[in-house]
N, C-alpha and C. Protein backbone atom coordinates (compact mmCIF):
# COMPACT_ATOMS: atom_id res chain seq x y z
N UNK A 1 158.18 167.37 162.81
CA UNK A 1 158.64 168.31 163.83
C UNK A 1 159.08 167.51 165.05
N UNK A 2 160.70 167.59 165.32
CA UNK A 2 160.62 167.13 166.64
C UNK A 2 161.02 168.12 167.74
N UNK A 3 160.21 167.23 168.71
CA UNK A 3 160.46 168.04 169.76
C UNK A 3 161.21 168.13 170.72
N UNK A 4 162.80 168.44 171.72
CA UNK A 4 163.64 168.38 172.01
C UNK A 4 162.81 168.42 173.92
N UNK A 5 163.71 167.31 174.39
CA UNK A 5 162.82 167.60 176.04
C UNK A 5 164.14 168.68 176.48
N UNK A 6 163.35 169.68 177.08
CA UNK A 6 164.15 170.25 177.85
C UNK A 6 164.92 169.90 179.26
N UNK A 7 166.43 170.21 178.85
CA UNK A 7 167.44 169.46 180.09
C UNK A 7 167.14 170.41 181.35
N UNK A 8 167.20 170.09 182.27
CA UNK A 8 167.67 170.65 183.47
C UNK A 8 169.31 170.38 183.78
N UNK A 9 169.79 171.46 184.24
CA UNK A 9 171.73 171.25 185.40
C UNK A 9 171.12 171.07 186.37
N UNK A 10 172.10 170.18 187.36
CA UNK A 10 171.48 170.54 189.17
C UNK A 10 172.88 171.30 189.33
N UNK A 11 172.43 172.27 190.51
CA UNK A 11 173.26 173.18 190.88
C UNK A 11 174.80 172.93 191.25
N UNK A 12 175.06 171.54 191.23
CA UNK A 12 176.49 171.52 191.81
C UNK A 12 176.97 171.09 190.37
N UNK A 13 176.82 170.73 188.83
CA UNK A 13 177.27 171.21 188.19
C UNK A 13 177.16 172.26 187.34
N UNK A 14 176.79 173.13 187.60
CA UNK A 14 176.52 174.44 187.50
C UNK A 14 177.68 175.28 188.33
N UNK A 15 177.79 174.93 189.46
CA UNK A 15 179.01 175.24 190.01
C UNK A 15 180.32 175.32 189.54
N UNK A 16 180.46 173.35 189.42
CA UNK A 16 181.55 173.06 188.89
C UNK A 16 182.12 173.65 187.32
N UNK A 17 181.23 173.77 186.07
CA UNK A 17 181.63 174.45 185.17
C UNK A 17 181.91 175.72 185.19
N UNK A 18 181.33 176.50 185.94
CA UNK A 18 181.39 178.02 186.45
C UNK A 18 183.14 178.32 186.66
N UNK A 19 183.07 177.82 188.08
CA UNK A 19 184.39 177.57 188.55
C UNK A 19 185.22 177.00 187.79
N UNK A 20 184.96 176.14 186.62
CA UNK A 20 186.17 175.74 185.71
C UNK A 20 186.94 176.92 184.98
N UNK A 21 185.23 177.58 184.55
CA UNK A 21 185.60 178.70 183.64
C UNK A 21 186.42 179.78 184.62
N UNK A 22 186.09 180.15 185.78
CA UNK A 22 186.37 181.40 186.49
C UNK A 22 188.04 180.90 186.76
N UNK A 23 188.31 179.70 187.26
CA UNK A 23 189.76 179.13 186.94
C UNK A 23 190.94 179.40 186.04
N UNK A 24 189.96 179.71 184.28
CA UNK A 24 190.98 180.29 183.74
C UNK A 24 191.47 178.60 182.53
N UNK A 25 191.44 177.58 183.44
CA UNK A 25 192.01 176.07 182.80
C UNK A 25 191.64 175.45 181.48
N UNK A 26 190.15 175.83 181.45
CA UNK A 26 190.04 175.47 180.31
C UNK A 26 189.07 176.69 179.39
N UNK A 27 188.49 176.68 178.37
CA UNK A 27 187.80 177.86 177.65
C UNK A 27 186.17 177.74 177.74
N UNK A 28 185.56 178.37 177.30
CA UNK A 28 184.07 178.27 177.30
C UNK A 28 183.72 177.43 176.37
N UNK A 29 184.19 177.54 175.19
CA UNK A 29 183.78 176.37 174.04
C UNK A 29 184.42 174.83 174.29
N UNK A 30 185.67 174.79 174.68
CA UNK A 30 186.00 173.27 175.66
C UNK A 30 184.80 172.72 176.28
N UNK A 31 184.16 173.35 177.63
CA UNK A 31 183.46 173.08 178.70
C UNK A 31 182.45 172.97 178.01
N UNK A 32 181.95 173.94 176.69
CA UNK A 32 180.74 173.76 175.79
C UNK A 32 180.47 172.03 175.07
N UNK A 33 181.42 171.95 174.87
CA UNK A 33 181.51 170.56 173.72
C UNK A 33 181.32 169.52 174.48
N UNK A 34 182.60 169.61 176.21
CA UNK A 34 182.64 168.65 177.28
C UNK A 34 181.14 168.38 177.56
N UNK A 35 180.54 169.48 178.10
CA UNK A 35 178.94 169.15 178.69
C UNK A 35 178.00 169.23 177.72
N UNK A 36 177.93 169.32 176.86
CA UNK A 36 177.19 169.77 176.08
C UNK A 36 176.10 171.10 176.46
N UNK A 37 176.47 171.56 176.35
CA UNK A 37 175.77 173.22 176.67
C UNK A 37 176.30 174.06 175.68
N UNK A 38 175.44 174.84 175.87
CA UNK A 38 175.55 176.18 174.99
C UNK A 38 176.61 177.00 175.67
N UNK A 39 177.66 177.70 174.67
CA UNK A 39 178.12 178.51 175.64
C UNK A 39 177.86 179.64 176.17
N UNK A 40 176.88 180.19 175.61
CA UNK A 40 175.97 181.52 176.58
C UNK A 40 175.29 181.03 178.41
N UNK A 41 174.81 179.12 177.93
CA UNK A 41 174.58 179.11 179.32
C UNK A 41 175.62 178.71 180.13
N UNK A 42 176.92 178.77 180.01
CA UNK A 42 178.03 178.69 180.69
C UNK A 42 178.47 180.35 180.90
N UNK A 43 178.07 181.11 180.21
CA UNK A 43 178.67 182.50 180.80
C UNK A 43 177.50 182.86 181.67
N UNK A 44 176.12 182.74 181.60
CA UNK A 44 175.26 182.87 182.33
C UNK A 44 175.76 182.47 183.67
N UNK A 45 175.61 181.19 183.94
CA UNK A 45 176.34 180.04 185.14
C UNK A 45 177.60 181.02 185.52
N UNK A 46 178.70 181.74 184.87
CA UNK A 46 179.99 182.24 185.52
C UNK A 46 179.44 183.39 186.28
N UNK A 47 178.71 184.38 185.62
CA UNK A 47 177.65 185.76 185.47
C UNK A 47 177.24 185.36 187.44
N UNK A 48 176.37 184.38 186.92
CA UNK A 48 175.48 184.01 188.77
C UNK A 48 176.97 184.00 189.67
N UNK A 49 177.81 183.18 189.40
CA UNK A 49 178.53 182.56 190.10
C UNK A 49 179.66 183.77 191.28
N UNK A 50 179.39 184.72 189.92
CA UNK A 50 180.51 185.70 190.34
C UNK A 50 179.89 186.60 191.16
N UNK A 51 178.44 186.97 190.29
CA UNK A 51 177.38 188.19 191.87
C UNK A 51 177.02 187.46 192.78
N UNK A 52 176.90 186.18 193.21
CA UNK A 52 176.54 186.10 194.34
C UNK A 52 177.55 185.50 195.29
N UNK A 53 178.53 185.45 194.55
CA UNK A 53 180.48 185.36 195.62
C UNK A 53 180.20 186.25 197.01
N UNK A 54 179.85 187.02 196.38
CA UNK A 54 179.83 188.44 197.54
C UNK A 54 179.44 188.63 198.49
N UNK A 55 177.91 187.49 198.63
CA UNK A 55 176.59 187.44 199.43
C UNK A 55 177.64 186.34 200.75
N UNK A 56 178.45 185.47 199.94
CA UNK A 56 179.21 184.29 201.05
C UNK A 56 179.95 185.44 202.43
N UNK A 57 180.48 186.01 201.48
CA UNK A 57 181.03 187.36 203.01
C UNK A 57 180.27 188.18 203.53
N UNK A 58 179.00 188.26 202.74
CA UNK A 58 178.71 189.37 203.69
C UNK A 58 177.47 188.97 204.84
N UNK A 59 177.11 188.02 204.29
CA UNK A 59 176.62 186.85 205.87
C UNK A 59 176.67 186.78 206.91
N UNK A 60 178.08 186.50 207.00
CA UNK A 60 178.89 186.35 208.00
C UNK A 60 178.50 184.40 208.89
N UNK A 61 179.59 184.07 209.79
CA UNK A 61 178.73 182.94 210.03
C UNK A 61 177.76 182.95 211.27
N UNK A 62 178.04 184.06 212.19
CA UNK A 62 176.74 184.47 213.21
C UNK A 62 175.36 183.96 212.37
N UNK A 63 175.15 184.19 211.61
CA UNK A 63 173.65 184.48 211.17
C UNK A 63 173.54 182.65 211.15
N UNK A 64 174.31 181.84 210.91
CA UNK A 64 173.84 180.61 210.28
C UNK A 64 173.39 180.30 211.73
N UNK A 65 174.26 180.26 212.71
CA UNK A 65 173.40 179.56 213.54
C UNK A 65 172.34 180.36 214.33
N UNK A 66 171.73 181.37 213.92
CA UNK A 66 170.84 182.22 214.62
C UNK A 66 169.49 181.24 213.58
N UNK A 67 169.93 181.39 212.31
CA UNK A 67 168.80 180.79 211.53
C UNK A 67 168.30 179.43 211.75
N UNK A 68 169.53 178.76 211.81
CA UNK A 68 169.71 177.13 212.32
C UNK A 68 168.14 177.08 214.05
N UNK A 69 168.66 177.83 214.71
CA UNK A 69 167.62 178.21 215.76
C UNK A 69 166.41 178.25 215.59
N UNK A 70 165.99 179.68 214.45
CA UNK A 70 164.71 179.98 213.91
C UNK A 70 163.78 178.53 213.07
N UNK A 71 165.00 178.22 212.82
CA UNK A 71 164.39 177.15 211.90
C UNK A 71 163.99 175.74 212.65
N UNK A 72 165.04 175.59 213.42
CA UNK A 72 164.07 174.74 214.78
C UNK A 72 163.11 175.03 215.19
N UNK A 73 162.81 176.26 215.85
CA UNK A 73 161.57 176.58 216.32
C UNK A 73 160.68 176.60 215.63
N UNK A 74 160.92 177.01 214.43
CA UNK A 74 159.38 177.00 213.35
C UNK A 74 158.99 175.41 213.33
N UNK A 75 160.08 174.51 212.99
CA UNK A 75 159.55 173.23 212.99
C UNK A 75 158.71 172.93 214.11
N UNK A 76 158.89 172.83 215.41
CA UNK A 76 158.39 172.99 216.60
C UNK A 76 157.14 173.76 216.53
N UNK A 77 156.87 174.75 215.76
CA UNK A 77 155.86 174.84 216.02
C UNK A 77 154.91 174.84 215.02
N UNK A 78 155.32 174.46 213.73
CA UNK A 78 154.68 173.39 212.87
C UNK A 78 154.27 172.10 213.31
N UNK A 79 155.02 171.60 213.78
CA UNK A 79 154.33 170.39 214.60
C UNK A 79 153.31 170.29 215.72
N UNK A 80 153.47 171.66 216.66
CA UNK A 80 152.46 171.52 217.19
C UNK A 80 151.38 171.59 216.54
N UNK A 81 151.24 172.81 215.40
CA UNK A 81 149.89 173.18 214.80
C UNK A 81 149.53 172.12 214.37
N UNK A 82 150.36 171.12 213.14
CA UNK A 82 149.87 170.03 213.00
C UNK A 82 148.91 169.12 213.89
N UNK A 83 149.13 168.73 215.21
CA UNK A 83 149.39 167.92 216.09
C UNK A 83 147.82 168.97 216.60
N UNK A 84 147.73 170.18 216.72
CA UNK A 84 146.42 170.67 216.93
C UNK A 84 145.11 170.07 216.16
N UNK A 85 145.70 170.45 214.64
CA UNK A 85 144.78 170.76 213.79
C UNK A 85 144.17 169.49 213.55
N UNK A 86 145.18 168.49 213.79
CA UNK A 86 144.61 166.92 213.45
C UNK A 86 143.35 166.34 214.71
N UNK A 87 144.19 167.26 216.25
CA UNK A 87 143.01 166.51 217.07
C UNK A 87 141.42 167.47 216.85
N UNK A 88 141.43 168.71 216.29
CA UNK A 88 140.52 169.40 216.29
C UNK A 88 139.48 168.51 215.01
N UNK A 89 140.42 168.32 213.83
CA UNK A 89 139.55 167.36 213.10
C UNK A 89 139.11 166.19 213.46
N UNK A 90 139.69 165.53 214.07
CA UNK A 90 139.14 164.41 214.61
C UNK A 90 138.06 164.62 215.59
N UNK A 91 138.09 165.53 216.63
CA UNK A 91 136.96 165.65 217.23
C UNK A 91 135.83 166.08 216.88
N UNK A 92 135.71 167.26 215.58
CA UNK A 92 134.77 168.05 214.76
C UNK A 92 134.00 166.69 213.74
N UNK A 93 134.77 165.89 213.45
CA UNK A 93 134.21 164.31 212.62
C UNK A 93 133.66 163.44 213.28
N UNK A 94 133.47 163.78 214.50
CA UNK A 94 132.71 162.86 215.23
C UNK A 94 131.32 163.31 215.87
N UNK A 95 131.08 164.78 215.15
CA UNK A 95 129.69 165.31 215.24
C UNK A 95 128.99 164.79 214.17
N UNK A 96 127.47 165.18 214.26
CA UNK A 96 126.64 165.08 212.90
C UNK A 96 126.64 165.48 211.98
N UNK A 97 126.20 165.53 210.79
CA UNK A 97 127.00 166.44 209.84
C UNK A 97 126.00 167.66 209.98
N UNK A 98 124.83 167.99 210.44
CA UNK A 98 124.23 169.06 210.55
C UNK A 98 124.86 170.14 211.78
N UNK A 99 125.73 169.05 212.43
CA UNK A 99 126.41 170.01 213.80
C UNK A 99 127.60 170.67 212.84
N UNK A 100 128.46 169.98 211.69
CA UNK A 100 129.56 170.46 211.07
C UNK A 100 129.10 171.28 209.73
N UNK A 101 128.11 170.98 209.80
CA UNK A 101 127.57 172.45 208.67
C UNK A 101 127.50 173.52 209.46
N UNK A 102 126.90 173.32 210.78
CA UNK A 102 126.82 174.68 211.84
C UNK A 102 128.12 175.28 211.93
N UNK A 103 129.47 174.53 211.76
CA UNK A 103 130.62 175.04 212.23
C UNK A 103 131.18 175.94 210.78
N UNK A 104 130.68 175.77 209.94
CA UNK A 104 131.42 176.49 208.80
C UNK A 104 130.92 177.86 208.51
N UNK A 105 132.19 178.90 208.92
CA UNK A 105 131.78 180.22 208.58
C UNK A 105 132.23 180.72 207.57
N UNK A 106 131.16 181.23 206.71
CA UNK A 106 131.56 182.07 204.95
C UNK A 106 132.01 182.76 205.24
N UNK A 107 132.03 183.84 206.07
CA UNK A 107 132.92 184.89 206.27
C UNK A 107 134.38 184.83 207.10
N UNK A 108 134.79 183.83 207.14
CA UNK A 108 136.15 183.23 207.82
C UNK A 108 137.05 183.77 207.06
N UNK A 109 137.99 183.63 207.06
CA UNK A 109 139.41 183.99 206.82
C UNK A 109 139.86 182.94 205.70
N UNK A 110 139.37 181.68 206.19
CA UNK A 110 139.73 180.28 205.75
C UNK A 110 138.83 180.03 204.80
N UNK A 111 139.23 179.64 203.66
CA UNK A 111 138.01 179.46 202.53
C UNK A 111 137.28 178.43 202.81
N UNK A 112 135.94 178.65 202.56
CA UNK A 112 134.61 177.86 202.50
C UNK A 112 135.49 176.32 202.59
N UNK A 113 135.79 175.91 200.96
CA UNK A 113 136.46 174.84 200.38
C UNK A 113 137.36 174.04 201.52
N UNK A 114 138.20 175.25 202.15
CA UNK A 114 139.52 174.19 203.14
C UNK A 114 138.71 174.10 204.34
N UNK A 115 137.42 174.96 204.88
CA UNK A 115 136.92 174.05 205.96
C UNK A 115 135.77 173.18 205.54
N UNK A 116 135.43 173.32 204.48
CA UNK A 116 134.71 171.39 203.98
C UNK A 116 135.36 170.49 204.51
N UNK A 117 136.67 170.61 203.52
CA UNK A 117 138.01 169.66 203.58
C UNK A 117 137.95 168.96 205.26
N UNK A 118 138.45 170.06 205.85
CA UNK A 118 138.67 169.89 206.77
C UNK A 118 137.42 169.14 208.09
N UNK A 119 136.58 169.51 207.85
CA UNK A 119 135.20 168.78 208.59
C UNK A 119 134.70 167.71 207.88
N UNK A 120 135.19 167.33 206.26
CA UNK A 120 134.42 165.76 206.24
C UNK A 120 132.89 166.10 205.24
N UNK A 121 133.38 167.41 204.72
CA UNK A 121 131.89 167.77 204.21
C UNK A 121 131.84 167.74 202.70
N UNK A 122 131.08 167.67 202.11
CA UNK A 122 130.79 167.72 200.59
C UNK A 122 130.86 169.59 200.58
N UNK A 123 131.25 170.16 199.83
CA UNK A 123 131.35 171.80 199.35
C UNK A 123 129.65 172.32 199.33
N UNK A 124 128.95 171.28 198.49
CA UNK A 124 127.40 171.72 197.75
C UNK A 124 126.81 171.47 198.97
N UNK A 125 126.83 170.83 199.80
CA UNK A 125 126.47 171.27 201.24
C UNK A 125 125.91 172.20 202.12
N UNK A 126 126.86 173.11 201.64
CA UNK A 126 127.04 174.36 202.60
C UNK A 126 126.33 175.59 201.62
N UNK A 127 126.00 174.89 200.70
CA UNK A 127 125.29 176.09 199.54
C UNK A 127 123.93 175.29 199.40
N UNK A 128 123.98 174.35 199.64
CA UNK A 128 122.24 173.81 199.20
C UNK A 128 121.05 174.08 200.33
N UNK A 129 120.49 174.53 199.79
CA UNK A 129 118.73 175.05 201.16
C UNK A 129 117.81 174.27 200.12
N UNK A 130 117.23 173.45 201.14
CA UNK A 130 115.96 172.56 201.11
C UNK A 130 115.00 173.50 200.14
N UNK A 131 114.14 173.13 199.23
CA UNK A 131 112.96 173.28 198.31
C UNK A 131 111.46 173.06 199.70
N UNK A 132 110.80 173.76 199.78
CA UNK A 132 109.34 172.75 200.06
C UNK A 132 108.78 172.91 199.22
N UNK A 133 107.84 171.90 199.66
CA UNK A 133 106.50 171.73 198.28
C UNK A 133 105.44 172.50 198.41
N UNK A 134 104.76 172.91 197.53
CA UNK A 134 104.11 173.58 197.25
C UNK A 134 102.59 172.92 197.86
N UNK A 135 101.75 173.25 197.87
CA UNK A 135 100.19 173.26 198.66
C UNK A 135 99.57 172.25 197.69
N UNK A 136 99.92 172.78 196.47
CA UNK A 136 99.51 171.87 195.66
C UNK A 136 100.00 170.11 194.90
N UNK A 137 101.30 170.27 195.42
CA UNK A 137 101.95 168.97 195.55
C UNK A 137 101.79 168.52 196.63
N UNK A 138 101.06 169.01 197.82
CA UNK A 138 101.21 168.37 198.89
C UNK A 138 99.82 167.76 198.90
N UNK A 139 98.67 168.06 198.56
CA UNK A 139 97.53 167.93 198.28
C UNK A 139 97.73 166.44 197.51
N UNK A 140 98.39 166.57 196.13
CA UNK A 140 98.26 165.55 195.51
C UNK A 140 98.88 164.09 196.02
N UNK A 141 99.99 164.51 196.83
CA UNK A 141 100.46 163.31 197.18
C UNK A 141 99.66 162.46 198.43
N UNK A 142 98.94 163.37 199.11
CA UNK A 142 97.97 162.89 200.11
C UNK A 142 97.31 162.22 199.58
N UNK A 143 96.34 162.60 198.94
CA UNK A 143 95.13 161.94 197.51
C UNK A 143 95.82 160.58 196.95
N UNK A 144 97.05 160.37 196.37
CA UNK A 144 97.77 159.11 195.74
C UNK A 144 98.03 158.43 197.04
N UNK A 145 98.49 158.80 198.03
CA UNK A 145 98.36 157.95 199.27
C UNK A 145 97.19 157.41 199.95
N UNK A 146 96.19 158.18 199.59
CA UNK A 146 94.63 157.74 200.55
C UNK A 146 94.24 156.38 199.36
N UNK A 147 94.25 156.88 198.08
CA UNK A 147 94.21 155.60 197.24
C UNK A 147 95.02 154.07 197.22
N UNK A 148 96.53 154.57 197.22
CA UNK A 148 97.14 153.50 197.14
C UNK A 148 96.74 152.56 199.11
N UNK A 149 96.17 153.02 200.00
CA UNK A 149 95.70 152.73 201.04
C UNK A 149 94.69 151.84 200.66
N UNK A 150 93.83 152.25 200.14
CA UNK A 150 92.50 151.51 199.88
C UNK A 150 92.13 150.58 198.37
N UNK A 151 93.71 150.56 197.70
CA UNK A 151 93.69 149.80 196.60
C UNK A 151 95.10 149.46 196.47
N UNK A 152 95.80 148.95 197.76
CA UNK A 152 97.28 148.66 197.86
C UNK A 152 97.90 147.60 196.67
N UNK A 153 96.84 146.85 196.31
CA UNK A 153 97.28 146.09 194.70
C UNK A 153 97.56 146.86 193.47
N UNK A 154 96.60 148.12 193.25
CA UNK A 154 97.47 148.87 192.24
C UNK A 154 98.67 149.25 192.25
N UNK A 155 99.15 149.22 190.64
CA UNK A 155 100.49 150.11 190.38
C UNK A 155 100.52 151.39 190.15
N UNK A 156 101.58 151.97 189.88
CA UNK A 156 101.44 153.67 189.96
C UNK A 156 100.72 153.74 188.65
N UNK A 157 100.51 152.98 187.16
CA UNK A 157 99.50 153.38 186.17
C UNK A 157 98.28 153.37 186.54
N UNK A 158 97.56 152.52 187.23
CA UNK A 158 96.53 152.38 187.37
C UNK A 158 96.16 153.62 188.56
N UNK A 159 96.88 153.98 189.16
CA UNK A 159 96.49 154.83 190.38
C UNK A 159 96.76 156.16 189.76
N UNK A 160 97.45 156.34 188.55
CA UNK A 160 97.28 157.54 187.64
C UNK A 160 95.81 157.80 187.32
């Protein structure tokens, strides 16, 4: 069985065969053989080429540079946020990590996960609560300590 990698077109010849065909110059099975394509995906390619002709007029060119604008400003203020978010991490990483566990709220907006990320924290962190010991482990370890005190040459078998 083999397996064929699938081609990608980039859009400007996709264009160009479109427009060959919409030209009239040469045929669909020509341009088929020329590029090697199928000729269904050359009528497809004419199909796009021809509904969205329409969208070029009805635009108009007002809008490009209104967008051209919008699109500055968003950069602008992508960069600031950037330019925020980096000094806020940097200053939040220079606490303890028990001060940056304090800062993470489960009920945020922002998932648990992206403010780990973001503070420098391990995830299991923010979900792990301390065990204590029990009365009775605490007992015993006193007792193995008062011994190993008064027989500091034993090993842990012998102090079993």
């Amino acid at each position: 069985m083999s397996s064929k990698k699938r081609r990608t077109h980039s859009p400007v010849l996709k264009a160009k065969v479109a427009l060959t065909v919409v030209s009239g110059n040469r045929t669909v099975t020509e341009l088929a053989e020329q590029f090697q394509v199928h000729p269904n995906l050359i009528r497809s390619w004419k199909r796009q080429l021809l509904d969205g002709i329409s969208e070029i007029f009805r635009k108009g060119l007002g809008q490009s540079t209104d967008q051209s604008a919008t699109i500055k400003k968003l950069h602008a203020k992508i960069d600031q946020l950037v330019m925020e978010k980096n000094s806020l991490i940097q200053r939040a990483r220079g606490y303890g990590m028990s001060e940056r566990k304090a800062m993470i709220n489960k009920s945020d907006k922002v998932p648990v996960t992206t403010q780990c990320r973001l503070l420098g924290l391990n995830r299991s962190t923010v979900y792990y609560q301390a065990k204590t010991e029990s009365e009775q482990n605490l007992e015993l370890m006193r007792l193995i300590d008062q011994v190993h005190q008064e027989y500091p040459f034993c090993g842990s078998r012998r102090i079993s």
